[in-house]
N, C-alpha and C. Protein backbone atom coordinates (compact mmCIF):
# COMPACT_ATOMS: atom_id res chain seq x y z
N UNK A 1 -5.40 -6.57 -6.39
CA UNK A 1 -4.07 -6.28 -5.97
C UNK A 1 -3.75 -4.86 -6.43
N UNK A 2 -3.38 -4.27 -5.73
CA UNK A 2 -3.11 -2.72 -6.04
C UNK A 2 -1.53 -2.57 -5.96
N UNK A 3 -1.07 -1.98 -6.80
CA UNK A 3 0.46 -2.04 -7.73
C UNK A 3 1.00 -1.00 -6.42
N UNK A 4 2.11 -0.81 -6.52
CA UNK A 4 2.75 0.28 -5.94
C UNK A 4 2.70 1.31 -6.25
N UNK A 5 2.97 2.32 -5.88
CA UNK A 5 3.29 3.50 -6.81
C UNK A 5 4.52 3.54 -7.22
N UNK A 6 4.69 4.52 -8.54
CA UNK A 6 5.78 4.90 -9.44
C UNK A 6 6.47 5.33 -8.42
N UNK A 7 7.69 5.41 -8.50
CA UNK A 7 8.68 5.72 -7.62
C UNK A 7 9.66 7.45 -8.37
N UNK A 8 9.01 7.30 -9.53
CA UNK A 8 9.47 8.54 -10.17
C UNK A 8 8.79 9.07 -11.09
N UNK A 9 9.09 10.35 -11.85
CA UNK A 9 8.00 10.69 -12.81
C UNK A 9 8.83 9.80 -14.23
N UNK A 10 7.59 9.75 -14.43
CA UNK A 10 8.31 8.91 -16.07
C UNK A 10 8.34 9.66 -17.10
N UNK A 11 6.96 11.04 -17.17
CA UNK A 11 6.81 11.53 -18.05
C UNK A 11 6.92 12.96 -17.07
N UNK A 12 7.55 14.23 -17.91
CA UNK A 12 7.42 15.54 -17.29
C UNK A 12 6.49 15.76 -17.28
N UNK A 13 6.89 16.62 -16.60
CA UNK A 13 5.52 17.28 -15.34
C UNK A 13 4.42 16.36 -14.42
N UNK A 14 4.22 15.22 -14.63
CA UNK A 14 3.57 14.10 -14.19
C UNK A 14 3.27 14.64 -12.73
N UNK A 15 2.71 14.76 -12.63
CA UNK A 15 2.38 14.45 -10.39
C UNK A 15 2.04 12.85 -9.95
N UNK A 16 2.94 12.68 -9.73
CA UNK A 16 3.01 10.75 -9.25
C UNK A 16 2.00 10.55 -8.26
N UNK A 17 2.23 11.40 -7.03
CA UNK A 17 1.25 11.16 -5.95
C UNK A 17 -0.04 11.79 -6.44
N UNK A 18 -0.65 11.92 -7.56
CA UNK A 18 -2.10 12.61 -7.99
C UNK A 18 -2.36 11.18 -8.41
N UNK A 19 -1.76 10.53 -9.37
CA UNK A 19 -2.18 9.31 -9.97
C UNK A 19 -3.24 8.53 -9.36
N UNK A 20 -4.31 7.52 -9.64
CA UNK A 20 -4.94 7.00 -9.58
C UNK A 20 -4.02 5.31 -9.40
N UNK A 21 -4.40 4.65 -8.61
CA UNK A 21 -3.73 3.27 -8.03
C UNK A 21 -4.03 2.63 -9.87
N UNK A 22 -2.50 1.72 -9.89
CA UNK A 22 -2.89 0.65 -10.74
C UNK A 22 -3.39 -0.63 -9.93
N UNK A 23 -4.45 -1.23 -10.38
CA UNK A 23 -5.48 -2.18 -9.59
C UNK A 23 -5.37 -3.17 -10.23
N UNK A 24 -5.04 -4.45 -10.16
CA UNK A 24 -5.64 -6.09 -11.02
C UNK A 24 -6.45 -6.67 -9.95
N UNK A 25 -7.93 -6.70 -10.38
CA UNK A 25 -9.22 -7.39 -9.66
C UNK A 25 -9.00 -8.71 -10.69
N UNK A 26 -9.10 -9.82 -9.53
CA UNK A 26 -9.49 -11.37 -9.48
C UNK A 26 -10.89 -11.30 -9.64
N UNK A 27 -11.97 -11.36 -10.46
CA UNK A 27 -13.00 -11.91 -9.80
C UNK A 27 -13.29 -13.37 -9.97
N UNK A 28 -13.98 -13.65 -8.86
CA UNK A 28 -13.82 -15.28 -8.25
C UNK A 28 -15.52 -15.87 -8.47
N UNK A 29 -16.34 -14.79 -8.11
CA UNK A 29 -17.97 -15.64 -8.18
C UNK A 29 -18.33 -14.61 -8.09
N UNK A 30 -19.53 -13.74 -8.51
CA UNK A 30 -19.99 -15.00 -9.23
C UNK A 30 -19.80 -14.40 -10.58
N UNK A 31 -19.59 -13.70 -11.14
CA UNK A 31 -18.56 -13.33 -12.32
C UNK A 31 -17.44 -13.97 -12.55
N UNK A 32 -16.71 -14.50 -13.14
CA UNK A 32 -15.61 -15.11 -13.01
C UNK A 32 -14.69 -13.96 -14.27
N UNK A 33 -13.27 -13.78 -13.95
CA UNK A 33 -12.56 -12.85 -15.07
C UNK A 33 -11.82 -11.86 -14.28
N UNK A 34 -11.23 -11.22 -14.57
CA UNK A 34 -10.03 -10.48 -14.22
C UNK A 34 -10.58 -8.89 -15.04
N UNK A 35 -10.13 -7.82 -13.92
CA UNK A 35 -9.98 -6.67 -14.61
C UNK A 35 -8.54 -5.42 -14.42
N UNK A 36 -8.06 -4.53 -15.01
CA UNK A 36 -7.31 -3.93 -14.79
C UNK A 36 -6.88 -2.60 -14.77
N UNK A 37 -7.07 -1.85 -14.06
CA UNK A 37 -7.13 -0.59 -14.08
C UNK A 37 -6.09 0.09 -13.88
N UNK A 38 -5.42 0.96 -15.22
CA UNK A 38 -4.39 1.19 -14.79
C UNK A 38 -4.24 2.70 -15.08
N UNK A 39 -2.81 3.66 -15.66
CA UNK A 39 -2.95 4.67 -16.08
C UNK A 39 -2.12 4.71 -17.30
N UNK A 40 -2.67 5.78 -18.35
CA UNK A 40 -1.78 5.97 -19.48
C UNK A 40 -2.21 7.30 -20.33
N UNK A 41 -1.02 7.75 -20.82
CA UNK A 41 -0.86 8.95 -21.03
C UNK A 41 -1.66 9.04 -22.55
N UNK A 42 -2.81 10.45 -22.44
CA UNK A 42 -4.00 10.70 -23.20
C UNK A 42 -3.38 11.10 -24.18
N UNK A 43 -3.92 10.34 -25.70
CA UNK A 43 -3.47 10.83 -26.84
C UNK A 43 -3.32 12.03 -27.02
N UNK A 44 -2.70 13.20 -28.13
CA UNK A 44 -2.22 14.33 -28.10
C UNK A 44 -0.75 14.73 -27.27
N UNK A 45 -0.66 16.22 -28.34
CA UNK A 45 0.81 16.88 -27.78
C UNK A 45 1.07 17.03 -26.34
N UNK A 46 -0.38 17.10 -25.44
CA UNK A 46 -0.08 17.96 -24.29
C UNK A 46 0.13 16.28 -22.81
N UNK A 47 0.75 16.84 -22.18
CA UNK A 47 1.38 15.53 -21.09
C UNK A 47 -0.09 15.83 -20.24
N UNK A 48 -0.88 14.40 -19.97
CA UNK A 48 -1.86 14.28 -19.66
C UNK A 48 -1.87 12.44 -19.39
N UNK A 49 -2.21 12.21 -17.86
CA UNK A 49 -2.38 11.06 -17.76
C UNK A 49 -3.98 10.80 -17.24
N UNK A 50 -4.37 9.51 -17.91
CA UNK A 50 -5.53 9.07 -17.51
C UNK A 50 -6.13 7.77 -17.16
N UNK A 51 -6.98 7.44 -16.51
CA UNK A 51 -7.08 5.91 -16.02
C UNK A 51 -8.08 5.13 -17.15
N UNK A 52 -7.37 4.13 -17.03
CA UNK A 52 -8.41 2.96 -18.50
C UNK A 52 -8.32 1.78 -17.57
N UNK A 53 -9.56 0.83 -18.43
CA UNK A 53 -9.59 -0.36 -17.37
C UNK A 53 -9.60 -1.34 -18.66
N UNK A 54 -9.17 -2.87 -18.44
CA UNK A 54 -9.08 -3.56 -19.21
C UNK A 54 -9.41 -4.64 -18.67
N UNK A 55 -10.29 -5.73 -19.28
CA UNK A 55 -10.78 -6.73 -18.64
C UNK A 55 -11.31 -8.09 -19.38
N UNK A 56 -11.34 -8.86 -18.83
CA UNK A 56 -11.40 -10.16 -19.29
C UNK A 56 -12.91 -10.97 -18.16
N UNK A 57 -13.88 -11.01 -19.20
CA UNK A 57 -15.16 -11.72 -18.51
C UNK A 57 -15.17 -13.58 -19.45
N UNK A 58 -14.80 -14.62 -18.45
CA UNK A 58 -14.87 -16.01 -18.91
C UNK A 58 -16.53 -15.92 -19.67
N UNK A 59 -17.45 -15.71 -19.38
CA UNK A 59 -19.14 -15.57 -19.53
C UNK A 59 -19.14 -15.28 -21.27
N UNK A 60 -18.25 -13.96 -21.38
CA UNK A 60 -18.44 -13.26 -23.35
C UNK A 60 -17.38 -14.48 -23.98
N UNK A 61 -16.68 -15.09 -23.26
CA UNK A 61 -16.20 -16.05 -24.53
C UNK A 61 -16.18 -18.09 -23.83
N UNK A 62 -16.49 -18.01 -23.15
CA UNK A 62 -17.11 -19.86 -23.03
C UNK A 62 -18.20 -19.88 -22.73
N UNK A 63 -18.88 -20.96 -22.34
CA UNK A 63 -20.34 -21.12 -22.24
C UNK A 63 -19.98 -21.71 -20.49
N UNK A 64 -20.75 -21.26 -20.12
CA UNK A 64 -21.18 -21.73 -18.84
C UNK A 64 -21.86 -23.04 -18.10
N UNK A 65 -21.08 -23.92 -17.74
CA UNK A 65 -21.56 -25.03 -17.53
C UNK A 65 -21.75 -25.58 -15.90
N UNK A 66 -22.44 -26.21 -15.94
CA UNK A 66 -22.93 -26.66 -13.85
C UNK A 66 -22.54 -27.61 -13.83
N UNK A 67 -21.30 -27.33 -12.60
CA UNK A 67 -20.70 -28.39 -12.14
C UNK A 67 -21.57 -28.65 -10.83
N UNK A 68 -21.38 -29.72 -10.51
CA UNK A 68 -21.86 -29.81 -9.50
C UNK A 68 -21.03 -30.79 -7.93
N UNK A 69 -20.52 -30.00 -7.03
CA UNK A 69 -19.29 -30.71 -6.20
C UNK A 69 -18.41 -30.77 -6.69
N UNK A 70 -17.95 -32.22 -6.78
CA UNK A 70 -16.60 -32.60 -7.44
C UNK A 70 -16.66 -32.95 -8.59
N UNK A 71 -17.39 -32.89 -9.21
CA UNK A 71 -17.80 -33.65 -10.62
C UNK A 71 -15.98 -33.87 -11.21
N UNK A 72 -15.77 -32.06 -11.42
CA UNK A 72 -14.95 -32.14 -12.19
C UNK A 72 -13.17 -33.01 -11.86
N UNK A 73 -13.24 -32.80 -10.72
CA UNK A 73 -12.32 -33.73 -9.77
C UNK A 73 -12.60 -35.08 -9.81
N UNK A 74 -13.57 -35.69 -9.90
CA UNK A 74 -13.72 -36.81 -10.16
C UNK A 74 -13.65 -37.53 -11.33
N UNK A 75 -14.00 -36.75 -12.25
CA UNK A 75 -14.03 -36.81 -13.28
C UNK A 75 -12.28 -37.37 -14.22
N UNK A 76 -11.74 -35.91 -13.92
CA UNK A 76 -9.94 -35.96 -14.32
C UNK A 76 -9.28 -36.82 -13.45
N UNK A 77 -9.95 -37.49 -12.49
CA UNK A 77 -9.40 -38.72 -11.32
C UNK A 77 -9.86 -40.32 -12.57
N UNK A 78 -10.95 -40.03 -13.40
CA UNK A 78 -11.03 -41.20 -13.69
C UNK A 78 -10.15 -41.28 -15.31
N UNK A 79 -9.92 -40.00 -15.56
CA UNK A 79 -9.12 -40.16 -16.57
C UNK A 79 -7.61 -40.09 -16.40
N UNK A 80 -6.98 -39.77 -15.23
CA UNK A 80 -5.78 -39.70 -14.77
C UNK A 80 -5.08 -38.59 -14.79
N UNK A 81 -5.72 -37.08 -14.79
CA UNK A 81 -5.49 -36.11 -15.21
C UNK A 81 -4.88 -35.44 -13.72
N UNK A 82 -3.99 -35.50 -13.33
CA UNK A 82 -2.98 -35.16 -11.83
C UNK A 82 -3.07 -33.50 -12.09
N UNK A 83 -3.66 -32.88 -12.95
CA UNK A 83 -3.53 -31.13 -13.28
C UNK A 83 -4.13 -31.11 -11.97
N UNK A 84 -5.30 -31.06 -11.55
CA UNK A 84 -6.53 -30.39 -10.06
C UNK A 84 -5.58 -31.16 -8.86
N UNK A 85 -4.69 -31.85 -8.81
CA UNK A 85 -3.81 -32.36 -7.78
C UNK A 85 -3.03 -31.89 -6.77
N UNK A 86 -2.60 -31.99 -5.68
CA UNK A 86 -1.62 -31.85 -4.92
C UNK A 86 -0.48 -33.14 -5.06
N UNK A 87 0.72 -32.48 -4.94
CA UNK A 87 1.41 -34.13 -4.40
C UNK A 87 1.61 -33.64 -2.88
N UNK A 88 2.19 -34.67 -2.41
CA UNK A 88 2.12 -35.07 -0.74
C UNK A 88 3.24 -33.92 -0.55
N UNK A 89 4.63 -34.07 -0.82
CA UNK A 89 5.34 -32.88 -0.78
C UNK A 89 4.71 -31.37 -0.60
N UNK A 90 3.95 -31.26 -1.82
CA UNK A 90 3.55 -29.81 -1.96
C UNK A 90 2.42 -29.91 -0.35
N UNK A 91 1.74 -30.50 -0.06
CA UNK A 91 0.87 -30.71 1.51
C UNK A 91 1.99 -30.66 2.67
N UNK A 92 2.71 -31.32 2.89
CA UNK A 92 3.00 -31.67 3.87
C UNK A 92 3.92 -30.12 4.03
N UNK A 93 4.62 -29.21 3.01
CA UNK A 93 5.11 -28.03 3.41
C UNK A 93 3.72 -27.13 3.57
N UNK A 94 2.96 -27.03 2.93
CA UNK A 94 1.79 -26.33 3.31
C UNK A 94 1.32 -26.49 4.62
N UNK A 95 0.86 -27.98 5.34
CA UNK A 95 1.00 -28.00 6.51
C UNK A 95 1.87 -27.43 7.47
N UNK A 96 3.52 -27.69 7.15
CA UNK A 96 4.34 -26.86 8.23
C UNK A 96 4.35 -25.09 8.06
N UNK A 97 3.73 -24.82 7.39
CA UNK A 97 3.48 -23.33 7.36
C UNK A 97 2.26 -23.21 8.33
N UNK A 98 1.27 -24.19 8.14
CA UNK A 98 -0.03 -23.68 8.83
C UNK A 98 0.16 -23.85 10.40
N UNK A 99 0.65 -24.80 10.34
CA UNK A 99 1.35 -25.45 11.66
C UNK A 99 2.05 -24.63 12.70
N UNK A 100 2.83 -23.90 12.03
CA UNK A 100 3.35 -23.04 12.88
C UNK A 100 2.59 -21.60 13.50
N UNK A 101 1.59 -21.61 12.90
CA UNK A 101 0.27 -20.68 13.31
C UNK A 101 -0.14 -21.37 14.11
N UNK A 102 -0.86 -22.05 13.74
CA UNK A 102 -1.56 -23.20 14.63
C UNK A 102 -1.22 -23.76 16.32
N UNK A 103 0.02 -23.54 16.35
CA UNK A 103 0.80 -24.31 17.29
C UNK A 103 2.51 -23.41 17.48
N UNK A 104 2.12 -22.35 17.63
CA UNK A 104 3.54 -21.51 17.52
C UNK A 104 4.68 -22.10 18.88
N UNK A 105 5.58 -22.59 18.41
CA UNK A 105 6.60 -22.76 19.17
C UNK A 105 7.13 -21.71 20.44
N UNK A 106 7.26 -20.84 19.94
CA UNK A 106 7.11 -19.68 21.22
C UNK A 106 6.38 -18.43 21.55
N UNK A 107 5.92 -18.18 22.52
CA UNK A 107 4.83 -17.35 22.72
C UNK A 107 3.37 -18.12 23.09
N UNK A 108 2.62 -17.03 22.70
CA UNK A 108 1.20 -17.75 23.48
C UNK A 108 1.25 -18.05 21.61
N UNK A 109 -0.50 -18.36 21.98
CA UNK A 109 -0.92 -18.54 20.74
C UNK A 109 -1.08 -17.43 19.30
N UNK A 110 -1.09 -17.57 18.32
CA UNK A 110 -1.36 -16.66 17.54
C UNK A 110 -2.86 -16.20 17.53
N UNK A 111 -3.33 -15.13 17.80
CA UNK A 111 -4.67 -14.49 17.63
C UNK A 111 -5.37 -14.30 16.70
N UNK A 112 -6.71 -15.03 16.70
CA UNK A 112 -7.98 -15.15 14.90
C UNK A 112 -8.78 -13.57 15.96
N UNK A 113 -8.86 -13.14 14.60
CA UNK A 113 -9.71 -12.24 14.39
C UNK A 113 -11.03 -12.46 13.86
N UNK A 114 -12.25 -12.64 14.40
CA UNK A 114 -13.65 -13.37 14.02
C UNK A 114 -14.43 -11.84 13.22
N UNK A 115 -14.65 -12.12 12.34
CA UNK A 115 -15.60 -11.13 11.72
C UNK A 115 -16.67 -11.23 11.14
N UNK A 116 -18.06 -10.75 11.10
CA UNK A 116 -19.25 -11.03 10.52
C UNK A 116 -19.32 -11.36 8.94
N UNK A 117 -20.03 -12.96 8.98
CA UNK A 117 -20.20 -13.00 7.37
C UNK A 117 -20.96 -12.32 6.46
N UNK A 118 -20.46 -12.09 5.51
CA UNK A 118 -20.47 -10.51 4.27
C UNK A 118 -20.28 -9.03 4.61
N UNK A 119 -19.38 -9.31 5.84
CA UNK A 119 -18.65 -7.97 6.34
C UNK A 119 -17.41 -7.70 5.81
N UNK A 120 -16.96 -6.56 5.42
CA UNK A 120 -15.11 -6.51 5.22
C UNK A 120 -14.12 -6.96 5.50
N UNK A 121 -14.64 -7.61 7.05
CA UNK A 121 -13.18 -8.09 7.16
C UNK A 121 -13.19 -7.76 8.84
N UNK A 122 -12.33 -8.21 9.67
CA UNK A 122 -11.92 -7.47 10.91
C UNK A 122 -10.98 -6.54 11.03
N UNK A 123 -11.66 -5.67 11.87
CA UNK A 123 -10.94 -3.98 12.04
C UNK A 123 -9.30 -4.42 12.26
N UNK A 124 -9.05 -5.69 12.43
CA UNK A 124 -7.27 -5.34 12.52
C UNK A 124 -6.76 -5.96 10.95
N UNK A 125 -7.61 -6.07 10.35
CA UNK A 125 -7.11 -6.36 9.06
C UNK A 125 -6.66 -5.29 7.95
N UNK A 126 -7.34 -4.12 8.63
CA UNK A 126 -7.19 -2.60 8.00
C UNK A 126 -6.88 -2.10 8.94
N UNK A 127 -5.82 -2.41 10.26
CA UNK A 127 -4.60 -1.90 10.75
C UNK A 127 -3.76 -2.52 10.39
N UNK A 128 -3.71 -3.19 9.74
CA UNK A 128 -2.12 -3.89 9.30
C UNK A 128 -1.74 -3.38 8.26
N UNK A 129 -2.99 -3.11 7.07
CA UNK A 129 -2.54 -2.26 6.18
C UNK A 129 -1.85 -1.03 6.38
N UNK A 130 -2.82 -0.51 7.21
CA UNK A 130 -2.74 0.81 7.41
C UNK A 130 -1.27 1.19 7.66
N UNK A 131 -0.35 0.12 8.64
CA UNK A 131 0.95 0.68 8.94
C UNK A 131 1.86 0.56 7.86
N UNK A 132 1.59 0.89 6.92
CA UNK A 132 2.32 0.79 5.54
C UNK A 132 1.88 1.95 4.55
N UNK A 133 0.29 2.51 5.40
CA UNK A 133 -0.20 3.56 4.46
C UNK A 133 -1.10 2.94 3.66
N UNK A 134 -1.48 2.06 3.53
CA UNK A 134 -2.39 0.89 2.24
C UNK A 134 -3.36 0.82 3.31
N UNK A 135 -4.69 0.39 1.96
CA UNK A 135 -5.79 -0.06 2.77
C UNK A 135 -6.62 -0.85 1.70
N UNK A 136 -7.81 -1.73 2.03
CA UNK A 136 -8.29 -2.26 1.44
C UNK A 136 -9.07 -1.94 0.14
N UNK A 137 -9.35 -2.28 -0.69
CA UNK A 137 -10.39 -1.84 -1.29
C UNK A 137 -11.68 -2.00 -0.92
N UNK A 138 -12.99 -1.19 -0.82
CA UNK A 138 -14.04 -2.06 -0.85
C UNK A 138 -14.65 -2.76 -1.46
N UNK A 139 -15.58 -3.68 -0.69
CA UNK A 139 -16.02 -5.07 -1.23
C UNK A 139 -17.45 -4.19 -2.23
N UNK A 140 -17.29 -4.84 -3.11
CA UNK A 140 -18.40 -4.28 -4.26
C UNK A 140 -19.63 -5.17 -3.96
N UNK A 141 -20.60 -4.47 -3.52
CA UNK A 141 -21.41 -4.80 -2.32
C UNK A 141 -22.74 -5.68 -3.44
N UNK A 142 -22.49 -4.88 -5.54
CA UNK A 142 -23.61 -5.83 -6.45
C UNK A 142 -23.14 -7.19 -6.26
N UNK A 143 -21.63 -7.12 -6.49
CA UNK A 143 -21.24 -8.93 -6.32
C UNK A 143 -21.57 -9.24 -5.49
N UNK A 144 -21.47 -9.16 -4.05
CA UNK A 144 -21.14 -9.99 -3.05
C UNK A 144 -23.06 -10.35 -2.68
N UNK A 145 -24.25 -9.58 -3.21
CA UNK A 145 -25.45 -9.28 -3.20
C UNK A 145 -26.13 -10.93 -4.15
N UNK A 146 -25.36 -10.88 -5.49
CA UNK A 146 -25.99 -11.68 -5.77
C UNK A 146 -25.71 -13.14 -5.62
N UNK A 147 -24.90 -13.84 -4.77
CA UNK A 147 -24.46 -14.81 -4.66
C UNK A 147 -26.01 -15.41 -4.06
């Protein structure tokens, strides 16, 4: 997720639009952990900003264990553990959101964009950004390599 930009200088002399994006990366697989890249002003008298990253890898502090399917769903099902749960409420509004994609009340249908698997994405997915000025990051091609 890439932050907005500052909307003002915080510190004099700063150049806002020079800055480097503040970034929070999800990673999902096969790394699991969060990282954060942000900016902050370099020790010493003189006004100087610089980018640092901060991060959290699950791997340097639990041990890694193989699940396998549902284990773990099945598992907190036999102990009664409703945490990995939906209730019907929370579904049935999730459905009327999808639903209305699915089946739009007026107009034609809503349009899927099909794109190649371990590709970026489809080209109108970085026009939608784009009309805002934003764009994707790229896909970090070691992760997505070693799956």
């Amino acid at each position: 997720m890439q932050l907005k930009p500052v909307p003002f200088r915080l510190f004099r002399d700063t150049p806002v639009d020079a800055l480097t994006p503040n970034v929070l990366t999800l990673r999902i697989d096969p790394a699991h952990g969060t990282s954060f890249d942000f900016n902050v002003k370099t020790p010493g008298p003189v006004m100087q900003i610089g980018p640092v990253q901060s991060s959290f890898d699950y791997g340097d502090f639990f041990a890694q264990s193989a699940n396998v399917g549902y284990e773990t769903l099945l598992y907190d099902c036999m102990l009664g553990d409703e945490t990995l749960f939906q209730r019907a409420d929370s579904i049935e509004a999730t459905w009327c959101a999808v639903d209305g994609v699915l089946h739009p009340k007026t107009g034609g249908a809503v349009a899927v964009h099909g794109y190649a698997a371990g590709s970026e994405g489809p080209a109108e997915a970085d026009a939608l950004l784009a009309r805002d000025g934003r764009a994707w990051r790229p896909l970090k091609r070691d992760a997505v390599e070693k799956k």
